[in-house]
Protein backbone atom coordinates (compact mmCIF):
# COMPACT_ATOMS: atom_id res chain seq x y z
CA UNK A 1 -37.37 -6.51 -12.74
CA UNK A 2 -35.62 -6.04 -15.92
CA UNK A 3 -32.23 -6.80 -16.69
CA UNK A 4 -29.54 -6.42 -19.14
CA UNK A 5 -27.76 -9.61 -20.23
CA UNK A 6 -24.93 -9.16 -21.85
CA UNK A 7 -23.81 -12.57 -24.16
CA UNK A 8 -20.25 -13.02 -25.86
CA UNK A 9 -21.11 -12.04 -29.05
CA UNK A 10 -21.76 -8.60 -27.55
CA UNK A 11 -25.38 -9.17 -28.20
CA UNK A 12 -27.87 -7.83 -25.26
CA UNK A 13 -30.99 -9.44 -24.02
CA UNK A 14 -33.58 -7.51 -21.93
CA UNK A 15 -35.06 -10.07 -19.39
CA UNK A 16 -37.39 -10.62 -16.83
CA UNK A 17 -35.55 -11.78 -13.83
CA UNK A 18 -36.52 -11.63 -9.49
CA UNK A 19 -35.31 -8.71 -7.74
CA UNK A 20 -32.41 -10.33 -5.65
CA UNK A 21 -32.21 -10.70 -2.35
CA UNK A 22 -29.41 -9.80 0.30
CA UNK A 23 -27.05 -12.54 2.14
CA UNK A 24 -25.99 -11.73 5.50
CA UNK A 25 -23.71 -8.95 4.49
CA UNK A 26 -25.26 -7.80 1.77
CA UNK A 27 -27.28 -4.57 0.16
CA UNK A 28 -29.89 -4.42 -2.76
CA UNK A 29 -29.76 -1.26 -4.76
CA UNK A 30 -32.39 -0.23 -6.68
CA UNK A 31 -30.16 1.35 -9.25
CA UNK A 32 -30.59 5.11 -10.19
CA UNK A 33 -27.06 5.05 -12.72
CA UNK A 34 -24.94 2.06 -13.85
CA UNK A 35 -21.17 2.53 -14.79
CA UNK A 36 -20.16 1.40 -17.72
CA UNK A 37 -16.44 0.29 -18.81
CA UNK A 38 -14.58 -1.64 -20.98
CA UNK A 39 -13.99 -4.77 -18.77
CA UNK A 40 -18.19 -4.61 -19.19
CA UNK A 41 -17.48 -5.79 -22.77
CA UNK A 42 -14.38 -7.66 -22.40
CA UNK A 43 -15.91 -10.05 -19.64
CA UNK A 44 -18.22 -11.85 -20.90
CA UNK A 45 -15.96 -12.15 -24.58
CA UNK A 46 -12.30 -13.24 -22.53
CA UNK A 47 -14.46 -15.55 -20.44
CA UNK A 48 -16.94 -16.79 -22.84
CA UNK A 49 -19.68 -16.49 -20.54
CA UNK A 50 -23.62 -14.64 -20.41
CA UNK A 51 -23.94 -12.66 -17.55
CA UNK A 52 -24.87 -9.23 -15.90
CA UNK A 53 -21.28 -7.29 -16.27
CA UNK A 54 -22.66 -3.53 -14.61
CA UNK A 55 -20.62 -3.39 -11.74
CA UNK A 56 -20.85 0.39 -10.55
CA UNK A 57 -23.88 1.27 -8.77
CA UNK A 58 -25.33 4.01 -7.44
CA UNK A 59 -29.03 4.56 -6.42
CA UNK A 60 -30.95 3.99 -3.27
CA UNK A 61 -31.33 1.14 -0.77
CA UNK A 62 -34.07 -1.67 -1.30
CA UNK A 63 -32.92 -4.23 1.11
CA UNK A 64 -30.20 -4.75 3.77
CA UNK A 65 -28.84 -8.43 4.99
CA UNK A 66 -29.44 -9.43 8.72
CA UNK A 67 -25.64 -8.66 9.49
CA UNK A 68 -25.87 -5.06 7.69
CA UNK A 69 -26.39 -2.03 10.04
CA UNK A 70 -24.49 0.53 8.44
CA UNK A 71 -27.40 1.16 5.83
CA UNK A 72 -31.11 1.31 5.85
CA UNK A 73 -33.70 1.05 3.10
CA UNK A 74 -34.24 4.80 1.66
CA UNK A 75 -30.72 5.66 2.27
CA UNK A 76 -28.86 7.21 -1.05
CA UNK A 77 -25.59 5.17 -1.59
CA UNK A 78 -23.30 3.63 -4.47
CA UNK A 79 -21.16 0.45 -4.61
CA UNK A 80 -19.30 -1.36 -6.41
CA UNK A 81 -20.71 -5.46 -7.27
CA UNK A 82 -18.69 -8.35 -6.95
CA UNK A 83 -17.14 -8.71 -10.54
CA UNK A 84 -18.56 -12.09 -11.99
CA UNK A 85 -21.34 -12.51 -9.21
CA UNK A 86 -24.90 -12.76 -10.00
CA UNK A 87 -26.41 -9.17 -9.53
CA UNK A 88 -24.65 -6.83 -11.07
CA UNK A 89 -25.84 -3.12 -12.20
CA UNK A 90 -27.52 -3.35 -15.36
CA UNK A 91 -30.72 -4.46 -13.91
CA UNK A 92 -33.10 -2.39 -12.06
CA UNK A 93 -32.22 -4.19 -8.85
CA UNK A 94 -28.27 -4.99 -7.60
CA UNK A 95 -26.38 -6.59 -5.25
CA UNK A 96 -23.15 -5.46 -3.13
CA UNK A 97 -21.62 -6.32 -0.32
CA UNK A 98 -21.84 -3.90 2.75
CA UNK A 99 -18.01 -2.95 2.80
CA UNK A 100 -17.92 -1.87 -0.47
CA UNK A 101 -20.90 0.21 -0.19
CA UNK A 102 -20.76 3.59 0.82
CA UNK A 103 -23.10 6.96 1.40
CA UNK A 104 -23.38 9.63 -1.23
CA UNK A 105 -24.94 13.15 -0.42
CA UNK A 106 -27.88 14.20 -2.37
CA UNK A 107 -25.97 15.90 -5.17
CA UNK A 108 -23.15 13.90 -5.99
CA UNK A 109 -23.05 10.83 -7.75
CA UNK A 110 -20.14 7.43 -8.38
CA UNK A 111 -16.73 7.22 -9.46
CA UNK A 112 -14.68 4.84 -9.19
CA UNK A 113 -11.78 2.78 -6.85
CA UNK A 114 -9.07 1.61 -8.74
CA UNK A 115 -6.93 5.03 -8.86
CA UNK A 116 -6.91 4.71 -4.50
CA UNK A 117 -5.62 0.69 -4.76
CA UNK A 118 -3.32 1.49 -7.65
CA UNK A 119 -1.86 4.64 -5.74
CA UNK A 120 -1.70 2.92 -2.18
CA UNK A 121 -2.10 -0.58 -2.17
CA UNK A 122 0.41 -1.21 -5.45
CA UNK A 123 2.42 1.13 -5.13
CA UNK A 124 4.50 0.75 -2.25
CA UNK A 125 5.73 3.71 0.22
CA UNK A 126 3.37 6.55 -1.52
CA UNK A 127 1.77 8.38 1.76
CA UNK A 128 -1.99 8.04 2.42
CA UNK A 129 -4.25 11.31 2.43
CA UNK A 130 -4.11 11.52 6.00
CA UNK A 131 -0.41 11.70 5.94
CA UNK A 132 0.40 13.72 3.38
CA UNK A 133 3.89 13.88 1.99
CA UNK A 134 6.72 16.31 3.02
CA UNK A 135 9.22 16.36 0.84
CA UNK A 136 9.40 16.04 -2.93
CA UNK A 137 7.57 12.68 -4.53
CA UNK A 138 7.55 12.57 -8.13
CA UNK A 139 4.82 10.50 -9.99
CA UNK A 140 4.43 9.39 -13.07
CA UNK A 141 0.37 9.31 -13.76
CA UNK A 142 -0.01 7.92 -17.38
CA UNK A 143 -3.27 8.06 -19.13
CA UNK A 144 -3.96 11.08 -16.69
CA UNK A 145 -7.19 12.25 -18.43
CA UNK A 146 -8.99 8.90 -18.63
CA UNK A 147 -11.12 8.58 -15.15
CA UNK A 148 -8.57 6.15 -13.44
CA UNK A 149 -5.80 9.02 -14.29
CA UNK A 150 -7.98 11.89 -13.16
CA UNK A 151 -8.88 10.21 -9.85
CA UNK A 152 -5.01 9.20 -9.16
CA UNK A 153 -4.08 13.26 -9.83
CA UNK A 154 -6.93 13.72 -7.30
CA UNK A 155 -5.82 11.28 -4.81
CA UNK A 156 -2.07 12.08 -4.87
CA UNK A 157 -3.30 15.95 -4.25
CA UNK A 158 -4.79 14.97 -1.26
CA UNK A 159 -1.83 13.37 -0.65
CA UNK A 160 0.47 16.17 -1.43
CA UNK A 161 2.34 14.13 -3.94
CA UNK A 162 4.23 16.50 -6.54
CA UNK A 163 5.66 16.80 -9.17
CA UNK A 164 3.06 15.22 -10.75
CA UNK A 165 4.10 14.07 -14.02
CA UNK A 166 0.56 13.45 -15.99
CA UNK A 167 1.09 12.38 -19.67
CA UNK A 168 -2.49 12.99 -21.83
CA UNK A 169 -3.59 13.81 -25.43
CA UNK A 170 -6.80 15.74 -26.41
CA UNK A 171 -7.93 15.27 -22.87
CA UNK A 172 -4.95 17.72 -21.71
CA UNK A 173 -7.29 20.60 -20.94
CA UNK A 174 -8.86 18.66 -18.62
CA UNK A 175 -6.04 17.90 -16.91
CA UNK A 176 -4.40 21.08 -16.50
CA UNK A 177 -7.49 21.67 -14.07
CA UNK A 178 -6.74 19.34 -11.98
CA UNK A 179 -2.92 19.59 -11.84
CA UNK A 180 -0.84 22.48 -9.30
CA UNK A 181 1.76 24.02 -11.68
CA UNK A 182 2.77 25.80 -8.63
CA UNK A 183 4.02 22.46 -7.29
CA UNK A 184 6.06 21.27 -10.05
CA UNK A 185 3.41 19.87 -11.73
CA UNK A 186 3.84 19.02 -15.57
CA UNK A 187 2.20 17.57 -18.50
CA UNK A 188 3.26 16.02 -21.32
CA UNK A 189 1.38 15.28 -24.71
CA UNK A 190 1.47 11.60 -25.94
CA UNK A 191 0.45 12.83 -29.06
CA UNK A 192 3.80 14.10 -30.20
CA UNK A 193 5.16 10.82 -30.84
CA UNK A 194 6.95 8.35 -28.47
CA UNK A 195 10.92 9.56 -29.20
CA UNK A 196 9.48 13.30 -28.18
CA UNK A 197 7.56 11.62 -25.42
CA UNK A 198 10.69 10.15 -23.78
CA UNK A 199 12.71 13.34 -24.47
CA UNK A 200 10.14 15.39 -21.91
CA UNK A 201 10.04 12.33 -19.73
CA UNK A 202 13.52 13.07 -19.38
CA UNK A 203 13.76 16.44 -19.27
CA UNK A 204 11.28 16.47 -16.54
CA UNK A 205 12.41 14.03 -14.55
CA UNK A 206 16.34 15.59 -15.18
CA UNK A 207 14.19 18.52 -13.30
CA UNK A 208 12.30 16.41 -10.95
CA UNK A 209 16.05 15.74 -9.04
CA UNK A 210 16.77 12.74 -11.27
CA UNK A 211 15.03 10.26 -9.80
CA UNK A 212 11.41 9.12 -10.14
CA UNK A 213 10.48 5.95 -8.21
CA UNK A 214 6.82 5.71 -8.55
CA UNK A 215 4.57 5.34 -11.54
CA UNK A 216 0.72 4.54 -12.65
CA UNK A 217 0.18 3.34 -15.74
CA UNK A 218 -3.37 3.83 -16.34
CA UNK A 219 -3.29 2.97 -19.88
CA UNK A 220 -1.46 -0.25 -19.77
CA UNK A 221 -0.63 -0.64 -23.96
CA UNK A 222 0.19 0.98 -27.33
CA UNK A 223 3.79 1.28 -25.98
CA UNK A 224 3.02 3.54 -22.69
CA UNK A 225 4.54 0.90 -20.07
CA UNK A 226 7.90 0.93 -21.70
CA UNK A 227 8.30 4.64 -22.50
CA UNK A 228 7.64 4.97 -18.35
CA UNK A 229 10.60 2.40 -18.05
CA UNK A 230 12.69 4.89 -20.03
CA UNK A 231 12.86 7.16 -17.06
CA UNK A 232 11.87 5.29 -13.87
CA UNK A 233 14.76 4.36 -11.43
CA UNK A 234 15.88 1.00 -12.64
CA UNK A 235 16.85 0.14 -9.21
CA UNK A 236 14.05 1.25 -7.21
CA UNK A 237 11.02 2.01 -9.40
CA UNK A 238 7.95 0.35 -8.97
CA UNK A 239 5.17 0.69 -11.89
CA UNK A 240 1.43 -0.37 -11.41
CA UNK A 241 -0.72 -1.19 -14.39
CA UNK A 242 -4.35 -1.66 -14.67
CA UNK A 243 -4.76 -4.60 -17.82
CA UNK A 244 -4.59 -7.73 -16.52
CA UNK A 245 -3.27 -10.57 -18.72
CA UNK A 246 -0.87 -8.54 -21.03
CA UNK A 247 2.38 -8.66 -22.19
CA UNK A 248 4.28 -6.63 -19.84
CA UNK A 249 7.77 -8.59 -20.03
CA UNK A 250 9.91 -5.77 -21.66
CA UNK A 251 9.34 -4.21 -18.24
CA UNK A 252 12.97 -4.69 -16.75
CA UNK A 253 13.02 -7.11 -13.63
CA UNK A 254 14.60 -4.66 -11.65
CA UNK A 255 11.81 -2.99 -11.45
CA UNK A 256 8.72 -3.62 -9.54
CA UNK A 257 5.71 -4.24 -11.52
CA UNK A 258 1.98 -5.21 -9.89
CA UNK A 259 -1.31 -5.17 -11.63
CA UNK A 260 -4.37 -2.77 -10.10
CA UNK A 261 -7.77 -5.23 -10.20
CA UNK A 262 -10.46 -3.38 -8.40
CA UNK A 263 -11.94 -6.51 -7.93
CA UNK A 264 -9.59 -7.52 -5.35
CA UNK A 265 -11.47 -5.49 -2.57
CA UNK A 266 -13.65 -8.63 -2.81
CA UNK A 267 -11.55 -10.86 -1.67
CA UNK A 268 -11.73 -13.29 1.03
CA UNK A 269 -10.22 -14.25 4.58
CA UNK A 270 -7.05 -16.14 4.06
CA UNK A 271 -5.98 -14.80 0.82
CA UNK A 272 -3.20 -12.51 -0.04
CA UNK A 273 -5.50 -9.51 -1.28
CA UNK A 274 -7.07 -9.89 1.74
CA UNK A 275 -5.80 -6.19 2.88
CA UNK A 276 -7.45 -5.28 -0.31
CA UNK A 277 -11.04 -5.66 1.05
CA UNK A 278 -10.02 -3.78 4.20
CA UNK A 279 -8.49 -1.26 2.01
CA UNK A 280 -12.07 -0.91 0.38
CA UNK A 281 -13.85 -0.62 3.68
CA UNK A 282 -11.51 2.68 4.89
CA UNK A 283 -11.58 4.33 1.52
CA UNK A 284 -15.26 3.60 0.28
CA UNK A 285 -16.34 5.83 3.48
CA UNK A 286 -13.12 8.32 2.98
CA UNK A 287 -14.93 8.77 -0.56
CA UNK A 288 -18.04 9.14 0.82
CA UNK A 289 -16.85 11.76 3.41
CA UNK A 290 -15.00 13.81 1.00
CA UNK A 291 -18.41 14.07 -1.59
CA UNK A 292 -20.08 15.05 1.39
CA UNK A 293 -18.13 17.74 1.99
């Protein structure tokens, strides 16, 4: 098969390498579409290494593991690879593990994960889909038109989370389709400059009831952490961000901060992310029912 090798330089080789083949618990994808994100790039230059970095997969089954009954060769599905592990998506052949593998109906195709960890793994006390909230639960979703952002005003719908309080730039028209102004729901344009930014933040929250507790930070830089600690409870508030390895210390301590890493729905027995790869299991499926429907 051919496969994309992506060195540190940011050069790319096209190899010949052997279609994998599946551990125990594992699935081979003959990929139809590779993802492609920044952490593709930033991989292999943070970590000085040559390697496969495609980690979001979707195409059909080419081989299943001796443990794996969930899927069968033919069946349409996507996944997401094990970040750093041979096999990864920009080949014509990949590898995931069974539990973070899921069905896809003929006519939909991959997004991705980290919105659903950030939201309900991260952020603690934010209700699940299939207990949606009751009473007012304001959210801060910043960076709401990149894909992470879209997906967490998706998510919290489902959830019944409002006021949603989704900051964007040129991407606002996007967003404004996937907001309910009915419920509360606001946006507020970055672009204005960050004084004006953390006047609406204000304003809105002033209107939210005063308090907001919860916020996802799906930018993680150029000043967007600290303009959410402008309004978030300084007692209460919890922020998640989604950049590992940055600078976050002018976050206040009082506050609870966590980082969203996709990658932790690989993790392994006996490790503190370990509900993180159950996590994956329930809402890889819940994904795949929901495009099915």
């Amino acid at each position: 098969m051919k496969e994309a090798i992506v060195q540190p330089n940011l050069n790319v080789d096209i190899v010949d390498s052997p279609i994998p083949v599946p551990k125990d618990n594992e699935v081979v994808i003959k990929v139809v579409v590779s993802g492609s994100n920044p952490k593709d790039w930033k991989r292999p230059v943070m970590h000085n290494v040559t390697m496969n970095s495609g980690d979001d997969i979707a195409g059909v089954v080419h081989q299943v593991g001796r443990n794996v009954h969930e899927f069968k060769p033919g069946d349409r599905v996507a996944a997401f690879h094990e970040m750093m592990a041979p096999g990864g998506s920009f080949a014509e052949y990949a590898i995931a593990h069974a539990h973070t593998t899921f069905h896809i109906p003929n006519q939909t195709s991959f997004e991705a994960m980290t919105a659903a960890l950030g939201l309900y793994q991260r952020l603690q006390g934010l209700p699940l889909p299939w207990h949606p909230a009751t009473t007012s639960t304001p959210l801060i979703i910043y960076g709401a038109a990149s894909a992470v952002g879209a997906y967490a005003i998706r998510l919290a719908q489902l959830s019944n989370i409002h006021p949603l309080i989704c900051v964007a730039g040129r991407g606002i028209p996007f967003v404004e389709t996937l907001v309910s102004r009915e419920k509360g729901d606001v946006i507020v344009d970055y672009r204005e400059g960050e004084t004006k930014v953390i006047e609406k933040l204000k304003s809105v929250v002033k209107a939210a009831g005063g308090k907001v507790e919860y916020a996802f930070d799906a930018i993680s830089e150029h000043g967007s952490f600290t303009n959410i600690c402008e309004v978030l409870d300084q007692e209460t508030g919890q922020i998640t961000l989604v950049l590992p390895g940055k600078d976050f210390s002018a976050i206040p301590k009082s506050i609870r901060r966590s980082t969203t890493y996709v990658g932790s729905v690989h993790s392994s027995v006996g490790t503190k992310e370990r509900g993180d790869a159950d996590f994956g299991f329930v809402m890889f499926r819940f994904f795949g029912r929901g495009l099915q429907e």
